[in-house]
Protein backbone atom coordinates (compact mmCIF):
# COMPACT_ATOMS: atom_id res chain seq x y z
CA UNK A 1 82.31 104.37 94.02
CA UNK A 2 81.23 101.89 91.90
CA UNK A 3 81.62 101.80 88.02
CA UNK A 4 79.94 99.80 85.22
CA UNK A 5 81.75 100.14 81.81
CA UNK A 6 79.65 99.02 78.67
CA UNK A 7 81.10 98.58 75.34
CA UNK A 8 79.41 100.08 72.78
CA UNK A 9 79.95 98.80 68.80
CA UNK A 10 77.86 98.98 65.76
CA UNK A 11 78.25 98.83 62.10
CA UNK A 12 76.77 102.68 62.45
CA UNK A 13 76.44 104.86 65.79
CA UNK A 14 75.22 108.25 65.75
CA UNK A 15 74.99 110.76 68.95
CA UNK A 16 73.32 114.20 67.74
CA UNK A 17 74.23 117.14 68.89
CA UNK A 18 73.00 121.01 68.11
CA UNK A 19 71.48 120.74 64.65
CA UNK A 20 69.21 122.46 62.27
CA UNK A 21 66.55 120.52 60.91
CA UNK A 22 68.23 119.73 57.30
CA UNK A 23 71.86 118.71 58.82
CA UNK A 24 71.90 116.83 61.86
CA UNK A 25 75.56 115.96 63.16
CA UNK A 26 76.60 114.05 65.90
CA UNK A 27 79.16 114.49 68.76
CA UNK A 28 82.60 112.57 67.91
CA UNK A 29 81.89 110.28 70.75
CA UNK A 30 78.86 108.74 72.58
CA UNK A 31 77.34 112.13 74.47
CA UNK A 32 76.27 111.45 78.51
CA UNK A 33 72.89 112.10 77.29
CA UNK A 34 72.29 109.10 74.91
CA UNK A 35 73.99 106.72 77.36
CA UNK A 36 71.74 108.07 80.10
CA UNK A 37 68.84 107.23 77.64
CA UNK A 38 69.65 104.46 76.99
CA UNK A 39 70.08 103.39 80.92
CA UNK A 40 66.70 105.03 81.02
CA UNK A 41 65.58 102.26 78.42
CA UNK A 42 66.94 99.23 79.56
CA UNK A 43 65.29 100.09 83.49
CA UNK A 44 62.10 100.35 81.47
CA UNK A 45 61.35 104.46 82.04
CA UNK A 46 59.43 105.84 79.20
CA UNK A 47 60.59 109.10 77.88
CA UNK A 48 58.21 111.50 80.22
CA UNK A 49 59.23 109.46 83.29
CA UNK A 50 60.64 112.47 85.16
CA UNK A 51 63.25 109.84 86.97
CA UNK A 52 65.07 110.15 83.82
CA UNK A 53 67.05 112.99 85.09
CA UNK A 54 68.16 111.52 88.53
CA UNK A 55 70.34 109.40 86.22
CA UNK A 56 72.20 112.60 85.53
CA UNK A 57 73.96 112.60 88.83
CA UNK A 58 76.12 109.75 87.54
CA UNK A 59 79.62 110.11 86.70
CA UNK A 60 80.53 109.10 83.29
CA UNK A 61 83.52 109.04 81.25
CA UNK A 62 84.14 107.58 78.10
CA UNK A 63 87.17 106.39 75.51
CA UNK A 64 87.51 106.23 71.54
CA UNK A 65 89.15 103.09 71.04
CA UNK A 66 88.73 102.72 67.61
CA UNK A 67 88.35 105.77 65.24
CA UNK A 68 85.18 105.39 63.14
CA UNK A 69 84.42 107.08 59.57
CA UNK A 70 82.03 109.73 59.06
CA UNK A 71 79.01 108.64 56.77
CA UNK A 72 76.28 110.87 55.75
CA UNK A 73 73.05 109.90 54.46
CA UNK A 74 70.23 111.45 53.20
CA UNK A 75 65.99 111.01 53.63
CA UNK A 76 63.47 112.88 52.08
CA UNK A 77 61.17 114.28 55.20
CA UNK A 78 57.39 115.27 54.82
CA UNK A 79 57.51 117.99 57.77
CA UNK A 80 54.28 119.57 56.65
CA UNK A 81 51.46 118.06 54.55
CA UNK A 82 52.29 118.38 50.95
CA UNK A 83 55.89 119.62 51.84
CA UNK A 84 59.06 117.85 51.58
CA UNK A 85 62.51 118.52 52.58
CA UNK A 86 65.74 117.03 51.83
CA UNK A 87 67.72 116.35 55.36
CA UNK A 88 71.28 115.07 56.18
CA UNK A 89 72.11 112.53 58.75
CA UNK A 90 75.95 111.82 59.95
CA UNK A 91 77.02 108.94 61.86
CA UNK A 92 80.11 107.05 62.49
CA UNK A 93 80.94 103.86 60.89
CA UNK A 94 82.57 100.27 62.38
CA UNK A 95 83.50 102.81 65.51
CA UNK A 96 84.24 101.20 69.13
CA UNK A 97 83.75 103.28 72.34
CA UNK A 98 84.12 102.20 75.79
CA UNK A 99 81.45 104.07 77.87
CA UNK A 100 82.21 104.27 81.87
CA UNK A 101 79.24 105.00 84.34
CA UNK A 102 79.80 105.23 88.06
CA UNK A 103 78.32 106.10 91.50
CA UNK A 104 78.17 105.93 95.04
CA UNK A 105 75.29 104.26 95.45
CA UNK A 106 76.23 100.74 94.19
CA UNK A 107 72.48 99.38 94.39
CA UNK A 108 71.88 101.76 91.59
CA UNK A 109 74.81 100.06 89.62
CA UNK A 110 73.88 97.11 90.36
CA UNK A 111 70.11 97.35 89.17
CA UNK A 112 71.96 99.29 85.68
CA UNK A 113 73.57 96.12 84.65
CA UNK A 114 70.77 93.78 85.35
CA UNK A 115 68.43 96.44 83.41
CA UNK A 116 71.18 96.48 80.55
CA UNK A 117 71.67 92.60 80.48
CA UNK A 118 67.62 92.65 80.54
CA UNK A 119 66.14 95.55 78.88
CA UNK A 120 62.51 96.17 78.93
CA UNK A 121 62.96 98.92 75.65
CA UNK A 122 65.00 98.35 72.40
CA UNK A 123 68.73 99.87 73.17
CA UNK A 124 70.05 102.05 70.79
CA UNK A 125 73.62 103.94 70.13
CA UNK A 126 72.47 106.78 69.57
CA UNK A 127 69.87 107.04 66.69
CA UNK A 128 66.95 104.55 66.28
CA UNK A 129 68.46 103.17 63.31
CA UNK A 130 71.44 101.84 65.12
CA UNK A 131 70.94 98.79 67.44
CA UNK A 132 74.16 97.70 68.95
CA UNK A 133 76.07 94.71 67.04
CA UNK A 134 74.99 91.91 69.44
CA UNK A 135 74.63 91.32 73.45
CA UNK A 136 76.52 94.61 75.15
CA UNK A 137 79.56 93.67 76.80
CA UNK A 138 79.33 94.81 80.27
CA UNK A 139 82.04 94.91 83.26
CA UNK A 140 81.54 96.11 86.43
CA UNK A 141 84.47 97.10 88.95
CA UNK A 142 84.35 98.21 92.56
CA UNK A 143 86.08 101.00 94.52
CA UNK A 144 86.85 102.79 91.64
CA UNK A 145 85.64 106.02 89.60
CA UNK A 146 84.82 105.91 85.62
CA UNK A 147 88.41 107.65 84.66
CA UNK A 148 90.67 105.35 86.44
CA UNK A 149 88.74 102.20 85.50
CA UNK A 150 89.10 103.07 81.75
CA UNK A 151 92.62 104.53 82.08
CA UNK A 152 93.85 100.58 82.87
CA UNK A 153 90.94 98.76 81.02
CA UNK A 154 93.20 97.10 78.00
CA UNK A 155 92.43 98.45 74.56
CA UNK A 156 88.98 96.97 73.24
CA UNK A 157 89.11 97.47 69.24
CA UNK A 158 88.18 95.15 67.42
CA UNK A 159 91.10 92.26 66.61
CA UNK A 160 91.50 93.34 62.42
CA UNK A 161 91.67 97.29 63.19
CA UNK A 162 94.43 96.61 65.92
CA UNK A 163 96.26 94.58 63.11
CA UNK A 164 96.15 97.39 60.90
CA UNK A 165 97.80 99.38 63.99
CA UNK A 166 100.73 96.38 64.21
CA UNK A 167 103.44 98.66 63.59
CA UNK A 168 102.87 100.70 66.68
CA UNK A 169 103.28 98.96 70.43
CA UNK A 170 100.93 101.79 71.75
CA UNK A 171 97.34 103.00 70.33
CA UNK A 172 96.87 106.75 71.86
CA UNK A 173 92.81 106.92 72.98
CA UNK A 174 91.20 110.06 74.33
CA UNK A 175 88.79 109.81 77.11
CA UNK A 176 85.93 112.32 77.47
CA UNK A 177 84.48 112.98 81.10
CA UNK A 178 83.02 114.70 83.40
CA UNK A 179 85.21 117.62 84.49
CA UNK A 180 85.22 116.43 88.29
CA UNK A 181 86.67 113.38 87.18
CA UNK A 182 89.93 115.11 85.68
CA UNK A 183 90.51 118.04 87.93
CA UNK A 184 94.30 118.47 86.33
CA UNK A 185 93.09 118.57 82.59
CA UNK A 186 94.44 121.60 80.93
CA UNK A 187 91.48 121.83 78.59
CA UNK A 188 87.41 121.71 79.72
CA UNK A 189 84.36 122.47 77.21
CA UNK A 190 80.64 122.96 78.17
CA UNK A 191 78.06 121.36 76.42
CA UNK A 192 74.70 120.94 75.83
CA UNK A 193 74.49 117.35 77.06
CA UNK A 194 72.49 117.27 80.52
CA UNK A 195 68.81 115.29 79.74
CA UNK A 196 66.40 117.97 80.73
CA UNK A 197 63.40 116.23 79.58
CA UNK A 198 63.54 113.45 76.43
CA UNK A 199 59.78 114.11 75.88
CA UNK A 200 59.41 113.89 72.35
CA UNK A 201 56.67 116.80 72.30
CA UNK A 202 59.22 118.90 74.47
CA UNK A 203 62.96 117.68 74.05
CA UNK A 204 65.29 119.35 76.16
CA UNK A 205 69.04 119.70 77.10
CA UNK A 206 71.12 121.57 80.11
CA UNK A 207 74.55 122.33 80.08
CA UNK A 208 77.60 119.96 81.65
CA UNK A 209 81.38 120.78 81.64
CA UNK A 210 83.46 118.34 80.16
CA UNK A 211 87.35 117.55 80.24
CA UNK A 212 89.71 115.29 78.01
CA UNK A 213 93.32 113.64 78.76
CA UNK A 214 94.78 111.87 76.43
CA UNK A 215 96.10 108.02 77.61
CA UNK A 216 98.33 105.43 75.40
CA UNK A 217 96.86 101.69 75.24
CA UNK A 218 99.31 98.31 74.27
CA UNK A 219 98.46 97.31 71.11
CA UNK A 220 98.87 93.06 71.44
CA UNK A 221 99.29 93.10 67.95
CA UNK A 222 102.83 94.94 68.07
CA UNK A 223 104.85 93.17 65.43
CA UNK A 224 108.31 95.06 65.94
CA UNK A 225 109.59 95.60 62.64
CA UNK A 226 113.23 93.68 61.89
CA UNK A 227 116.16 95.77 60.83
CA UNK A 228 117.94 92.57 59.68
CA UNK A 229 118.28 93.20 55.58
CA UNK A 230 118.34 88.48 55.31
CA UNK A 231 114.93 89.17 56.49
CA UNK A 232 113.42 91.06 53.52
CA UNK A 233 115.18 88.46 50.92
């Protein structure tokens, strides 16, 4: 297997999940379904391109690498002509995930991180009113699935929130995947997350089962702290 791991960092990233139409959430973590529209972007498909949900056969994984805040807004929505409603949007603030895609047919991959290095659509994180911060950082890695790749891939937050972490030598990240790709996890969840069809006159989702392990990253900002008393005088 082949896997392509894409960073993915913005001052604001949002990946909704089951909402009503005044509160609209979004998953803790980039859902399989945005990244797959976003592949679906990049290699130029347009949202009723059926091919969209071949791209649901690859594996995917990915790891929270740096926590982001919660920030709700809120817009004033004309939903019917002379009506208006108040709705709230969350997303996640300064967060950094590192998203893992993989599969056997490495032609595929291959043709993924051209498309994402080229794009024929505007990428997004999530919601349209979050472009990525800059060129995605993309690494691709042979022989390998999605879970191992980011269970050795050193810890990619950014340089001023590992600082903040200097006290500890290790930065505990969760990875989210596909439940095939952590057959031993002790915990698995099923959620609505499998692209169906992204039509925007008929938007709809299928079920996946997911699993989480937990893995501890060096921070290369350790800065042991000194039990010598001269030093604090």
């Amino acid at each position: 297997m082949k896997t392509l791991t894409i960073k993915l960092t913005a001052p604001l990233q949002a990946y909704g999940n089951e909402a009503s139409f005044e509160r609209r959430t979004s998953w803790p973590a980039p859902s399989k379904s945005a990244v797959v529209g976003m592949i679906a972007a990049a290699l130029g498909m347009r949202r009723e391109d059926e091919r969209i949900k071949s791209l649901n056969d690859l594996a995917y994984a990915v790891r929270v690498d740096q926590i982001g805040k919660t920030m709700t807004e809120f817009q004033t929505v004309e939903w019917k002509p002379g009506t208006r409603k108040l709705t709230y949007r969350d997303h996640y603030q300064d967060a950094v995930y590192v998203a893992a895609v993989g599969s056997e047919d490495e032609e595929l991959i291959g043709k993924i991180e051209y498309a994402l290095k080229h794009p024929r659509f505007q990428l997004y994180l999530g919601r349209r009113a979050c472009p990525p911060a800059g060129v995605l950082r993309i690494e691709s890695f042979a022989d390998t699935d999605p879970v191992k790749v980011l269970e050795n891939m050193p810890w990619q937050a950014e340089k001023w929130y590992q600082n903040k972490q200097k006290r500890k030598a290790e930065f505990t990240a969760e990875i989210i995947a596909d439940a095939n790709l952590l057959p031993d996890a002790a915990f698995t969840q099923t959620v609505k997350d499998r692209v169906e069809s992204l039509d925007p006159q008929g938007r709809c989702f299928g079920f996946r089962l997911t699993a989480k392990e937990r893995i501890n990253l060096k921070n290369p900002c350790y800065e042991q702290k000194s039990q010598d008393i001269m030093d604090y005088l």
